[in-house]
PDB file of N, CA and C in Angstrom:
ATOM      1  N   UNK A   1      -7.478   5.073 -14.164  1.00  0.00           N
ATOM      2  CA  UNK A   1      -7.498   3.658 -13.850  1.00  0.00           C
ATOM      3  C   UNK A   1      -7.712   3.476 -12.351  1.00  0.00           C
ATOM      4  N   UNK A   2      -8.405   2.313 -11.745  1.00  0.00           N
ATOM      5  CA  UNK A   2      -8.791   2.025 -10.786  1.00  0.00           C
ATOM      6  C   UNK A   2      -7.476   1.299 -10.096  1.00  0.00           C
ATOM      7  N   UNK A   3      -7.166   1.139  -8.545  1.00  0.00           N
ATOM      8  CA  UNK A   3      -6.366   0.897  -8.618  1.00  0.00           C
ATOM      9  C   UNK A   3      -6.989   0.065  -7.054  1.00  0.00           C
ATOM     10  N   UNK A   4      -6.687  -1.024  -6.222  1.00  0.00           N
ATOM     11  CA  UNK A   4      -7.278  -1.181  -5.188  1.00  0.00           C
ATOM     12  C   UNK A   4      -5.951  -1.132  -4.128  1.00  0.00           C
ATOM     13  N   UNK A   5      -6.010  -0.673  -2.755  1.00  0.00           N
ATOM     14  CA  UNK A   5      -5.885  -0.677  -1.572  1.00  0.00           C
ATOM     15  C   UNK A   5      -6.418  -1.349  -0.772  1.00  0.00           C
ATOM     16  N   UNK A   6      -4.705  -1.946  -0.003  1.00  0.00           N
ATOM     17  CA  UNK A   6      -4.832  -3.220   0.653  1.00  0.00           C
ATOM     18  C   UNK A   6      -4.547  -2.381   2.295  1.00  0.00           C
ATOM     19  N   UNK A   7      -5.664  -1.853   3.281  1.00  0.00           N
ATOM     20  CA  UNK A   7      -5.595  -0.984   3.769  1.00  0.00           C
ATOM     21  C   UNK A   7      -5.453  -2.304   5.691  1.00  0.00           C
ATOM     22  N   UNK A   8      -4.113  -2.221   6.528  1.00  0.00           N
ATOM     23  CA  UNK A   8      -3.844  -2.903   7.332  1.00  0.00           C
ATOM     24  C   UNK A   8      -4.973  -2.204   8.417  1.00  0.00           C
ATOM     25  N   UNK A   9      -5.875  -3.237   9.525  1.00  0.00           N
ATOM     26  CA  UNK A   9      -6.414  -2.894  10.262  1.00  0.00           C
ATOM     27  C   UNK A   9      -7.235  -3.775  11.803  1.00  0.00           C
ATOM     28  N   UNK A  10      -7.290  -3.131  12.060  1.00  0.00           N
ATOM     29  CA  UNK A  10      -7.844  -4.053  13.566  1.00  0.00           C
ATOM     30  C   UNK A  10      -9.336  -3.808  13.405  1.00  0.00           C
ATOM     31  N   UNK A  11     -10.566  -4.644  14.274  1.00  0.00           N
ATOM     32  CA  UNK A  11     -11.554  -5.094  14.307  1.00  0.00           C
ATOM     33  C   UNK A  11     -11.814  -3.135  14.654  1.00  0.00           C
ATOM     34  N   UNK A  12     -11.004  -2.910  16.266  1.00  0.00           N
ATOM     35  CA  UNK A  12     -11.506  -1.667  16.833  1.00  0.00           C
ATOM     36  C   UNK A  12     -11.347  -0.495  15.340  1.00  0.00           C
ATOM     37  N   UNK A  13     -10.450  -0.966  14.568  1.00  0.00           N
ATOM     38  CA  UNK A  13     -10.258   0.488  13.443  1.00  0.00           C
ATOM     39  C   UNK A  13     -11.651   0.228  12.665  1.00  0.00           C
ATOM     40  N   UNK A  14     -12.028  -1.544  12.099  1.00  0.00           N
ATOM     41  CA  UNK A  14     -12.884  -1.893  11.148  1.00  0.00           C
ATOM     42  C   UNK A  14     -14.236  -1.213  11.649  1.00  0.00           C
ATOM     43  N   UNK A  15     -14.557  -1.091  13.327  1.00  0.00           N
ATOM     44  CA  UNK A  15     -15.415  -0.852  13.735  1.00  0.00           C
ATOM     45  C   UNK A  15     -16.030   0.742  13.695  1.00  0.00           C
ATOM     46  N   UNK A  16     -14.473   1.257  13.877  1.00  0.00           N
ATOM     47  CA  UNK A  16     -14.702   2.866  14.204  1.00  0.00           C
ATOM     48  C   UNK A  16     -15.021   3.331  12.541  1.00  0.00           C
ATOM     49  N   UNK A  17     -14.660   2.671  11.400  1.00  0.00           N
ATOM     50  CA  UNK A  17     -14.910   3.029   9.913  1.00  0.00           C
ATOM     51  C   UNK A  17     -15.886   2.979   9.459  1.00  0.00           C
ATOM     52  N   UNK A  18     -16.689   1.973  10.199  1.00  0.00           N
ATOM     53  CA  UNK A  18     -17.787   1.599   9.946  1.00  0.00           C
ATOM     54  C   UNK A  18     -19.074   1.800  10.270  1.00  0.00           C
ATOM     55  N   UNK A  19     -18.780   2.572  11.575  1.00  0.00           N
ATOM     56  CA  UNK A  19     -19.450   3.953  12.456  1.00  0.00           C
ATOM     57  C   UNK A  19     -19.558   5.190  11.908  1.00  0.00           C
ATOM     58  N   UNK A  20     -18.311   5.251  10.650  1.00  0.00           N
ATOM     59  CA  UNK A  20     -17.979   6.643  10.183  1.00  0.00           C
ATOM     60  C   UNK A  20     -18.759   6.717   9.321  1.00  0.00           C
ATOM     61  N   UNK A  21     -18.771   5.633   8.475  1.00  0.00           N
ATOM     62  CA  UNK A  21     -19.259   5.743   7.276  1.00  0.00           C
ATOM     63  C   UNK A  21     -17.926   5.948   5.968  1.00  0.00           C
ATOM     64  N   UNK A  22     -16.261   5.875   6.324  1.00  0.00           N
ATOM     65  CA  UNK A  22     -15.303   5.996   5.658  1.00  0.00           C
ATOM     66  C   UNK A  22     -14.539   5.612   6.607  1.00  0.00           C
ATOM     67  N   UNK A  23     -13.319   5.414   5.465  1.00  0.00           N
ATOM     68  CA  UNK A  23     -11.665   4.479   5.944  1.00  0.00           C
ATOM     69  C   UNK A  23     -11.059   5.590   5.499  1.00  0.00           C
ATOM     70  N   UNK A  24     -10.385   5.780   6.775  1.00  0.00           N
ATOM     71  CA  UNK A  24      -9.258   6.598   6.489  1.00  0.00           C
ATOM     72  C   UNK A  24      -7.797   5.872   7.266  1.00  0.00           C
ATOM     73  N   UNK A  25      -6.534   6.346   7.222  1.00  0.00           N
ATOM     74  CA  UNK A  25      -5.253   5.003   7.722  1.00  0.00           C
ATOM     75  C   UNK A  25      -4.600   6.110   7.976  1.00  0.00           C
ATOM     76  N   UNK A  26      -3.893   5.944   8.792  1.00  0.00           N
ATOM     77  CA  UNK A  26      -2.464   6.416   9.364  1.00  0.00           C
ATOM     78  C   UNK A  26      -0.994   6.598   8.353  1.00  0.00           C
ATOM     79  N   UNK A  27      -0.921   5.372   7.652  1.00  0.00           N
ATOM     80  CA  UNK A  27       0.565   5.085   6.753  1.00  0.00           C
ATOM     81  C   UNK A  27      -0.437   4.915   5.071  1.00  0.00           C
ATOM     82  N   UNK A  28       0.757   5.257   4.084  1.00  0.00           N
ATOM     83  CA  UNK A  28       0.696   4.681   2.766  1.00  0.00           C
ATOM     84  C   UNK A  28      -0.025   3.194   2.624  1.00  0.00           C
ATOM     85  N   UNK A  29      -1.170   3.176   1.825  1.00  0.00           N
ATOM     86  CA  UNK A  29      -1.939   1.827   2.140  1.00  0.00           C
ATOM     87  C   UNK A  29      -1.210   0.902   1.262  1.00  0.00           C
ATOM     88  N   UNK A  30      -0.953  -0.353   0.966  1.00  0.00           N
ATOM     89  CA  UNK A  30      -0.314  -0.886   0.481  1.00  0.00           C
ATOM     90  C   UNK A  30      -0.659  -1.334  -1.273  1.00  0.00           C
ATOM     91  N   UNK A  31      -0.167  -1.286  -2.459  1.00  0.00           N
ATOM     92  CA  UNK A  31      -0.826  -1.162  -3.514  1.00  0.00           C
ATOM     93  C   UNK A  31      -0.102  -2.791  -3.833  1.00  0.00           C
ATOM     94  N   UNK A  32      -1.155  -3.225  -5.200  1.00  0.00           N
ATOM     95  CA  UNK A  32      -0.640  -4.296  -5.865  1.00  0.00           C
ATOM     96  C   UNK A  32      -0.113  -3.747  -6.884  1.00  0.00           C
ATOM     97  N   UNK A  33       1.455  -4.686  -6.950  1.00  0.00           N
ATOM     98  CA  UNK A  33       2.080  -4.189  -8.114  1.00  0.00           C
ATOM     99  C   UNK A  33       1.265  -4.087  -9.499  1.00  0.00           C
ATOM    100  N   UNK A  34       0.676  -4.688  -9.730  1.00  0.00           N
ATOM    101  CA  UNK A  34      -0.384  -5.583 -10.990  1.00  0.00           C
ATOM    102  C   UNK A  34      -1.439  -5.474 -10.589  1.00  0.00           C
ATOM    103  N   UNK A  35      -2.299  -5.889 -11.276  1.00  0.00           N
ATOM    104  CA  UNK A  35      -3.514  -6.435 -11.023  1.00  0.00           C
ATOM    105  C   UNK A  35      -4.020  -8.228 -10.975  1.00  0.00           C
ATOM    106  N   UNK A  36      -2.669  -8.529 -11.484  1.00  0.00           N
ATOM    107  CA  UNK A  36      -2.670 -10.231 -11.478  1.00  0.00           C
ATOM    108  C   UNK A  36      -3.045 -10.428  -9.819  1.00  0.00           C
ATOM    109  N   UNK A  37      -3.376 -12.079 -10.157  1.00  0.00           N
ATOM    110  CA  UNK A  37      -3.798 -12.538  -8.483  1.00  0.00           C
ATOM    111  C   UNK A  37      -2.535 -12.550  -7.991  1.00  0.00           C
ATOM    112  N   UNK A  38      -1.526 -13.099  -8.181  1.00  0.00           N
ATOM    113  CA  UNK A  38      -0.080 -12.812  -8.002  1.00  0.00           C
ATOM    114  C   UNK A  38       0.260 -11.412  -6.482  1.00  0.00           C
ATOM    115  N   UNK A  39       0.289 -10.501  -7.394  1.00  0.00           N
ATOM    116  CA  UNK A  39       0.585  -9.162  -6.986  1.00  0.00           C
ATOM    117  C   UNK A  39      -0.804  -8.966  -5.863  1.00  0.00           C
ATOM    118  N   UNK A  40      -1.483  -9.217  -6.090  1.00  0.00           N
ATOM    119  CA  UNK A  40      -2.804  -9.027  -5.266  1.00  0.00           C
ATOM    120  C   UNK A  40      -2.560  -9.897  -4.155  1.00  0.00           C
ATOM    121  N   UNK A  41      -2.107 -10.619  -4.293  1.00  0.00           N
ATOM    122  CA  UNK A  41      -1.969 -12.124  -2.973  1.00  0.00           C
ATOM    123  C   UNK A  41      -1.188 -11.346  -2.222  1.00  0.00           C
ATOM    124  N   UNK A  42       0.218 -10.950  -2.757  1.00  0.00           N
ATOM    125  CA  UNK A  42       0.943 -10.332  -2.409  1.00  0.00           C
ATOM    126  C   UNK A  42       0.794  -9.270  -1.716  1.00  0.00           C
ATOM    127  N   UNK A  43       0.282  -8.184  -1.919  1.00  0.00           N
ATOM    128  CA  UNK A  43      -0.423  -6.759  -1.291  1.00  0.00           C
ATOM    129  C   UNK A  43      -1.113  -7.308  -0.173  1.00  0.00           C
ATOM    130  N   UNK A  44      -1.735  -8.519  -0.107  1.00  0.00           N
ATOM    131  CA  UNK A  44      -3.063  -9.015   0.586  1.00  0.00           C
ATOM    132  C   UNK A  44      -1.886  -9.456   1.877  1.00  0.00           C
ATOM    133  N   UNK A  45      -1.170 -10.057   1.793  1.00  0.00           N
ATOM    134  CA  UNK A  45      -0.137 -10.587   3.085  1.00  0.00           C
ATOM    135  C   UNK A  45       0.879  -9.075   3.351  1.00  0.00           C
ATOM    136  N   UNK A  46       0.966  -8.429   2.724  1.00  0.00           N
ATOM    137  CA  UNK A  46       2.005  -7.844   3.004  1.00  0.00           C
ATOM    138  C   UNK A  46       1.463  -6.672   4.138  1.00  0.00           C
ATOM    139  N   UNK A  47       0.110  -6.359   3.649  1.00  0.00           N
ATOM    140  CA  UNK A  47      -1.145  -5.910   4.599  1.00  0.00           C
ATOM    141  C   UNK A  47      -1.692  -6.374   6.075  1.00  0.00           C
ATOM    142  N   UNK A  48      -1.603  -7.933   5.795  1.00  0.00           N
ATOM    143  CA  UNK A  48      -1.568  -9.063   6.935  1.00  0.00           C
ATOM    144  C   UNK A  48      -0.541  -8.415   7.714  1.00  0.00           C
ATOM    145  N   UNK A  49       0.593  -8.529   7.472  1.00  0.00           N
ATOM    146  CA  UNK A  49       1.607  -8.487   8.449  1.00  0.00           C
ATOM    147  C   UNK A  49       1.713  -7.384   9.077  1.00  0.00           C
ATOM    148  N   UNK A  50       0.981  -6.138   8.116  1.00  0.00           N
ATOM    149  CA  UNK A  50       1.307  -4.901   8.816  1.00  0.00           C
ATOM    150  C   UNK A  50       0.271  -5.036   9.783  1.00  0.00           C
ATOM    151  N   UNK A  51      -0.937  -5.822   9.517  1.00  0.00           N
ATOM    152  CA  UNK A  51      -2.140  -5.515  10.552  1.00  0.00           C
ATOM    153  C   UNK A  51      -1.602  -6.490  11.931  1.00  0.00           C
ATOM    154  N   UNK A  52      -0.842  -7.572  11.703  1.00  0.00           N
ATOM    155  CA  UNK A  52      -0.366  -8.252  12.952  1.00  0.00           C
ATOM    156  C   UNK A  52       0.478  -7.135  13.478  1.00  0.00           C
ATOM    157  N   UNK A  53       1.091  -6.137  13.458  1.00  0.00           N
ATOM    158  CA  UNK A  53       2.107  -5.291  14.128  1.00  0.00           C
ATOM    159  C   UNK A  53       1.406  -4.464  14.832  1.00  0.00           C
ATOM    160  N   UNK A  54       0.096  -4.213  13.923  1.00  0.00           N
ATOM    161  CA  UNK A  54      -0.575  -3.125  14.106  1.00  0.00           C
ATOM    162  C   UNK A  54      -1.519  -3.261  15.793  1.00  0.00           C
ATOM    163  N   UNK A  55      -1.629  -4.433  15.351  1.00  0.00           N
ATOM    164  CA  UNK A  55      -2.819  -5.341  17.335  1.00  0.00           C
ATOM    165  C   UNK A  55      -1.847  -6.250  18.014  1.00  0.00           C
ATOM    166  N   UNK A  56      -0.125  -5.908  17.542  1.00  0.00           N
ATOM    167  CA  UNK A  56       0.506  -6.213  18.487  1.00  0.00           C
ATOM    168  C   UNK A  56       0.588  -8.081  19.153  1.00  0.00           C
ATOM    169  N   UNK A  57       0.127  -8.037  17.628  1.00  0.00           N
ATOM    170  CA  UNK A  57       0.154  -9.998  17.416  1.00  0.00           C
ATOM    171  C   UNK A  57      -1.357 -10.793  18.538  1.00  0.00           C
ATOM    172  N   UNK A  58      -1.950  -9.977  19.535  1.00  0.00           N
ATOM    173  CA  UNK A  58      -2.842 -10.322  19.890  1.00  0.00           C
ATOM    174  C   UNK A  58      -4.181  -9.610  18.974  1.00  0.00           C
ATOM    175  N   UNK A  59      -4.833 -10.736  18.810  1.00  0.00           N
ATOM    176  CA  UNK A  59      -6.705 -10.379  18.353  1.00  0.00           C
ATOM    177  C   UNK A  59      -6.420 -10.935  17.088  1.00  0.00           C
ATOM    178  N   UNK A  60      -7.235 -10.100  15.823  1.00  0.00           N
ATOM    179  CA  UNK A  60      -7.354 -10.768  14.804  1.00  0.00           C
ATOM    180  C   UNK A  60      -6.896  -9.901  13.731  1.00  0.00           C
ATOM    181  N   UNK A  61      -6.061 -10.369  12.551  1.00  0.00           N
ATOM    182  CA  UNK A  61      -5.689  -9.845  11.790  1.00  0.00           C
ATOM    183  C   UNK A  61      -6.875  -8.904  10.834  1.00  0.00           C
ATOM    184  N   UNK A  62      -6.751  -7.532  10.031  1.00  0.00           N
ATOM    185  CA  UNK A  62      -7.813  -7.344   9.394  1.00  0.00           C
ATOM    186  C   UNK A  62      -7.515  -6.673   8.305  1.00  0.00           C
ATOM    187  N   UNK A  63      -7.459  -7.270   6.914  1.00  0.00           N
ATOM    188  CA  UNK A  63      -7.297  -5.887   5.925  1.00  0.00           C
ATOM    189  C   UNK A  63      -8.153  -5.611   5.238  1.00  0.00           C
ATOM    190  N   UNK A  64      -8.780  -4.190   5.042  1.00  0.00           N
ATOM    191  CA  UNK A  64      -9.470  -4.058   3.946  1.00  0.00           C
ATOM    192  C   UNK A  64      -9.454  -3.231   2.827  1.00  0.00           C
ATOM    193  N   UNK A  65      -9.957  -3.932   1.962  1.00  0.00           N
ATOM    194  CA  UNK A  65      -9.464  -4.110   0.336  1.00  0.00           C
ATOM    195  C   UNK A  65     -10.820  -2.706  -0.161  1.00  0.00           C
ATOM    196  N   UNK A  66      -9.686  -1.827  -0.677  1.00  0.00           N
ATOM    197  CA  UNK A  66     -10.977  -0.773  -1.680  1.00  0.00           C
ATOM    198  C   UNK A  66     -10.456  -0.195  -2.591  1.00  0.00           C
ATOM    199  N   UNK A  67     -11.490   0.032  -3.356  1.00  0.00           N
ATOM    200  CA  UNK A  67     -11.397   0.182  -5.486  1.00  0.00           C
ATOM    201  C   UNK A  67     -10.800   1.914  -5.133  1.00  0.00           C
ATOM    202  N   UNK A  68     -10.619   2.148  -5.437  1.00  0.00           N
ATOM    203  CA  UNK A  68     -10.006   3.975  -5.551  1.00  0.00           C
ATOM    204  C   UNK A  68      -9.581   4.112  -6.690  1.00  0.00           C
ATOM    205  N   UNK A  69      -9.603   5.482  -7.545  1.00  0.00           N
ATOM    206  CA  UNK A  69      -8.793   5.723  -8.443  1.00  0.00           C
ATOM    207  C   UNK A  69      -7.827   6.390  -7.839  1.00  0.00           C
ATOM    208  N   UNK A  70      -7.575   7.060  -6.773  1.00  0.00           N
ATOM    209  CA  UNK A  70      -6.453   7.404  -6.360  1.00  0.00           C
ATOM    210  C   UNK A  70      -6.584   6.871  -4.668  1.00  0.00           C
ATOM    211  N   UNK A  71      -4.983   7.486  -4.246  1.00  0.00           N
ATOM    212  CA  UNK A  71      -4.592   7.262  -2.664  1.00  0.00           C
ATOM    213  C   UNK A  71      -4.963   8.085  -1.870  1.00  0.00           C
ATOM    214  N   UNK A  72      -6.062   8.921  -2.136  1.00  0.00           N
ATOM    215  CA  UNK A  72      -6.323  10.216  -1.252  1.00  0.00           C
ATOM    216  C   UNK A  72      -7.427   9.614  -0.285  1.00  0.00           C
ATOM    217  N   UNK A  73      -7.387  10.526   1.223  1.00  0.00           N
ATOM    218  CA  UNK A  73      -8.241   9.390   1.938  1.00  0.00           C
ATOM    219  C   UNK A  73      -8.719  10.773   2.851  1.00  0.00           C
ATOM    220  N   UNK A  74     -10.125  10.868   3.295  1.00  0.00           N
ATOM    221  CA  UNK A  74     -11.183   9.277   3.352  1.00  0.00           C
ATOM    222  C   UNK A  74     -11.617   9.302   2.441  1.00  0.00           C
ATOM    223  N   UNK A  75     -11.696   7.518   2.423  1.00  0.00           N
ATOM    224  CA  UNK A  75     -12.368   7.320   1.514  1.00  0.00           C
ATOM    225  C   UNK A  75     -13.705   6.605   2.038  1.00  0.00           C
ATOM    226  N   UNK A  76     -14.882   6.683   1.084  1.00  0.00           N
ATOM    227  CA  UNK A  76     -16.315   6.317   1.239  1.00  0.00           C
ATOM    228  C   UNK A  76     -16.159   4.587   1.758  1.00  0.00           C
ATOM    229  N   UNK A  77     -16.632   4.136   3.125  1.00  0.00           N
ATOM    230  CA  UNK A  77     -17.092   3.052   2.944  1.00  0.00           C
ATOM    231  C   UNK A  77     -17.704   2.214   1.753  1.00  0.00           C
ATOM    232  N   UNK A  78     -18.401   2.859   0.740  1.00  0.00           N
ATOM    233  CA  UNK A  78     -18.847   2.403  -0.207  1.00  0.00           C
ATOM    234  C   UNK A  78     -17.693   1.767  -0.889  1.00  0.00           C
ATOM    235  N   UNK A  79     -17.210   2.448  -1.416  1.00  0.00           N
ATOM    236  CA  UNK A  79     -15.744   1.663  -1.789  1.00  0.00           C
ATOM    237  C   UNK A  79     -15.248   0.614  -1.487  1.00  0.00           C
ATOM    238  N   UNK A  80     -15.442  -0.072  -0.338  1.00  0.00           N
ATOM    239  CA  UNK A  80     -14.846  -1.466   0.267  1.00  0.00           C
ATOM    240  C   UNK A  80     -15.304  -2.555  -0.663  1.00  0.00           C
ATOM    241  N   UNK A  81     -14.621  -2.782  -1.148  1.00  0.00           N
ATOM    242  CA  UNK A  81     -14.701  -4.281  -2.223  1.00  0.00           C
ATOM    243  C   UNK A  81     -14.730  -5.301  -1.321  1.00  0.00           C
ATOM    244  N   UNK A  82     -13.619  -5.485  -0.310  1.00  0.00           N
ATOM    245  CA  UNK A  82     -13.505  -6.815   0.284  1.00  0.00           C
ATOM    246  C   UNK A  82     -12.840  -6.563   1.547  1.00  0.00           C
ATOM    247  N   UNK A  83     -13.369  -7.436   2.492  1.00  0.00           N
ATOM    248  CA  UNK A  83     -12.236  -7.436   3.629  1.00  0.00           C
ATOM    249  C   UNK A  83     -11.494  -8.714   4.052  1.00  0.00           C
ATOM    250  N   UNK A  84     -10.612  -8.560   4.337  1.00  0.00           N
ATOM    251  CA  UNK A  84     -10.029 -10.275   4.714  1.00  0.00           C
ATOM    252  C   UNK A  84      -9.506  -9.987   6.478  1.00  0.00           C
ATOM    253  N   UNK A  85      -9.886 -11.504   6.917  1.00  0.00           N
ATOM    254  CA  UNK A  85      -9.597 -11.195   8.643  1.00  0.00           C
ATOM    255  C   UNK A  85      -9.499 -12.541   8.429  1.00  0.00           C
ATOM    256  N   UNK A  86      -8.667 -12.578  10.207  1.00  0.00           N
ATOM    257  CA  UNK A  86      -8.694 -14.135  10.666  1.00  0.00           C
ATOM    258  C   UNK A  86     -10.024 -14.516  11.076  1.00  0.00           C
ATOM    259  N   UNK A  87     -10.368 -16.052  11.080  1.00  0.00           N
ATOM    260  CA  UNK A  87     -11.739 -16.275  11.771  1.00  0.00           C
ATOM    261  C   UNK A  87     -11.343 -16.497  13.211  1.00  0.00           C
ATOM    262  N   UNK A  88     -10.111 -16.961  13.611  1.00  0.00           N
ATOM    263  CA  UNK A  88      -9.800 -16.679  15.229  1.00  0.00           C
ATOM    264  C   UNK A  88      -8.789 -15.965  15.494  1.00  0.00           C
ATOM    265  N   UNK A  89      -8.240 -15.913  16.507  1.00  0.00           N
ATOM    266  CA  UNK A  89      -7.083 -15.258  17.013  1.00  0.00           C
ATOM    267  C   UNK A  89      -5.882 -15.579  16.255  1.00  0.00           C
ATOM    268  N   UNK A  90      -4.997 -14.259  15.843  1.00  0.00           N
ATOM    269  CA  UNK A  90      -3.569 -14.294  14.961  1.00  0.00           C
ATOM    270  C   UNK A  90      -3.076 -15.630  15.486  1.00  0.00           C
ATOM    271  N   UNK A  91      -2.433 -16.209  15.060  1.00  0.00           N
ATOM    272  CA  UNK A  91      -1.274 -17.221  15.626  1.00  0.00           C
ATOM    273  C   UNK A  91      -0.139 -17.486  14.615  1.00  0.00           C
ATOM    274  N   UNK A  92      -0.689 -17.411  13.314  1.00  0.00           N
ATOM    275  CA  UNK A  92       0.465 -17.586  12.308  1.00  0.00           C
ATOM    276  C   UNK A  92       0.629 -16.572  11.293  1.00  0.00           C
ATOM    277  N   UNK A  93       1.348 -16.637  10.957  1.00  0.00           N
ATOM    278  CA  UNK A  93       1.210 -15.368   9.792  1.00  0.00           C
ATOM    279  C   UNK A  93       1.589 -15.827   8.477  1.00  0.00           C
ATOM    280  N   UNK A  94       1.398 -17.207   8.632  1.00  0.00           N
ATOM    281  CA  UNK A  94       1.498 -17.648   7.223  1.00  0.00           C
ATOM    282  C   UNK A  94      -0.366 -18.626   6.653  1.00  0.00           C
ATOM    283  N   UNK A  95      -0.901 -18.202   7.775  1.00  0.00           N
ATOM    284  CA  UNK A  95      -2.494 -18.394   7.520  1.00  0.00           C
ATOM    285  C   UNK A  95      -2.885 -17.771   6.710  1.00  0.00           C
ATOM    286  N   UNK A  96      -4.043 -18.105   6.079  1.00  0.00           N
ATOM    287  CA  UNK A  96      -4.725 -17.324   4.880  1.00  0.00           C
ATOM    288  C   UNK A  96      -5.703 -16.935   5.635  1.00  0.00           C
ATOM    289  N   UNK A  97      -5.990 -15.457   5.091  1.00  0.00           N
ATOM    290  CA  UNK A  97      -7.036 -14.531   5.515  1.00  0.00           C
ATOM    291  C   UNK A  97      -8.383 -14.852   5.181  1.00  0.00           C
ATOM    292  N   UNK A  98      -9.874 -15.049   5.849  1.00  0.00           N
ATOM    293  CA  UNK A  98     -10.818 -15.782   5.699  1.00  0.00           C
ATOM    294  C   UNK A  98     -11.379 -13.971   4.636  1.00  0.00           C
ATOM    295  N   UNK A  99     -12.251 -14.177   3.753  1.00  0.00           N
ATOM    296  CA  UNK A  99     -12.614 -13.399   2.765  1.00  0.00           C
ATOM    297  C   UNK A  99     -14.359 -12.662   2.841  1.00  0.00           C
ATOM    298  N   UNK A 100     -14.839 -11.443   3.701  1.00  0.00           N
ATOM    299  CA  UNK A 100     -15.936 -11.216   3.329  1.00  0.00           C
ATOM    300  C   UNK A 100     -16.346 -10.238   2.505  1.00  0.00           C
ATOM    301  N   UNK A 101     -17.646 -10.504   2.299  1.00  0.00           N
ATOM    302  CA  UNK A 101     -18.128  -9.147   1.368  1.00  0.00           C
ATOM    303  C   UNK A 101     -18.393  -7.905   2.616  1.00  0.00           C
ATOM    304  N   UNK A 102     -18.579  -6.512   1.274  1.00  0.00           N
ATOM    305  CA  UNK A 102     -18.634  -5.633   2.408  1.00  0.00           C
ATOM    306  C   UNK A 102     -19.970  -5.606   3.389  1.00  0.00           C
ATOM    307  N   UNK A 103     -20.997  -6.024   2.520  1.00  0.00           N
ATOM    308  CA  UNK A 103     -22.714  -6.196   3.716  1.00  0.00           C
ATOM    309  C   UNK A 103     -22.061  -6.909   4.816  1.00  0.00           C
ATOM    310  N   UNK A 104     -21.421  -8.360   5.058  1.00  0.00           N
ATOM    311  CA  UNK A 104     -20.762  -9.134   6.186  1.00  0.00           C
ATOM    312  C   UNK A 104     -19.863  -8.106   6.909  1.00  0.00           C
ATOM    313  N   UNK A 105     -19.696  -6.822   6.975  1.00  0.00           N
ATOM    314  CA  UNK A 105     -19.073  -6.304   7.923  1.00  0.00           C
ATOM    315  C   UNK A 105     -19.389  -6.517   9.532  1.00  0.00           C
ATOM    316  N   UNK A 106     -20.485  -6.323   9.542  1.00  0.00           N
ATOM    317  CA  UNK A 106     -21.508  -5.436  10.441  1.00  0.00           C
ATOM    318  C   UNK A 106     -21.421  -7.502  11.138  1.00  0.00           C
ATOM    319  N   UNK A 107     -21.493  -8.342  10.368  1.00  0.00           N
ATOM    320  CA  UNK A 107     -21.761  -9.535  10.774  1.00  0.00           C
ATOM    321  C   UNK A 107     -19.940 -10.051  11.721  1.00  0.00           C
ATOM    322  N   UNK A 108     -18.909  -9.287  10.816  1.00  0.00           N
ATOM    323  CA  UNK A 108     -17.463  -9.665  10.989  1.00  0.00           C
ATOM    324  C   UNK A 108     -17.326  -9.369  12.552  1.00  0.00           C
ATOM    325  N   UNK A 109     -17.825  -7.823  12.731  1.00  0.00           N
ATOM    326  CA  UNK A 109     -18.051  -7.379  13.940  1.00  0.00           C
ATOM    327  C   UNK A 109     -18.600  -7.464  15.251  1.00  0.00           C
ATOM    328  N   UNK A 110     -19.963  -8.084  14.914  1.00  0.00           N
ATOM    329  CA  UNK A 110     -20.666  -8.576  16.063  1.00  0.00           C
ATOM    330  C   UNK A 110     -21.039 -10.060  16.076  1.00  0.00           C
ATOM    331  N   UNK A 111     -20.564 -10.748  14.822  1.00  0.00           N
ATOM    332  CA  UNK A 111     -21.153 -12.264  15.042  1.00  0.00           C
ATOM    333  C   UNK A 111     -20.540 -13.188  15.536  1.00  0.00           C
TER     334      UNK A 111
END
């Protein structure tokens, strides 16, 4: 079974992954209990918050979301289902994360 990872990150990590050609993380990436939107919302903020700790509450929040059947890492850029970031600078952490596909990376980054 497929399982997705809600993987906490900064623009400079989104950038250096994306150079690589794979995501690889530091800590346990964060899983949804379920697969309901529920549990997924959930994973999706709980990710948020780690990525605000992570840039130290300045810049922009970033998580990104990938299909895996397991937690073993790196994993293939290909894999990136979704990424969610702020469209400006952190300020709240009860904001909702703006939603791109993975082609909009490259756009998240330099546009």
């Amino acid at each position: 079974m497929s399982v997705r990872l809600y993987i906490p990150a900064s623009l400079d990590l989104l950038a250096s992954w994306a150079g690589a050609g794979e995501v690889s993380w530091p800590e346990e990436p964060i899983l949804a209990a379920d697969v309901d939107e529920e549990s997924e919302y959930a994973a999706l903020m709980t990710a948020a918050d780690a990525s605000a700790e992570l840039i130290g509450g300045v810049g922009r929040r970033v998580v990104v979301v990938v299909e895996d059947g397991s937690t073993g890492h790196p994993i293939a850029l290909r894999r990136v289902v979704a990424v969610h970031a702020d469209v400006e600078d952190f300020t709240d952490p009860d904001d909702d994360l703006a939603w791109f596909a993975p082609q909009e990376i490259d756009q998240l980054l330099h546009g």
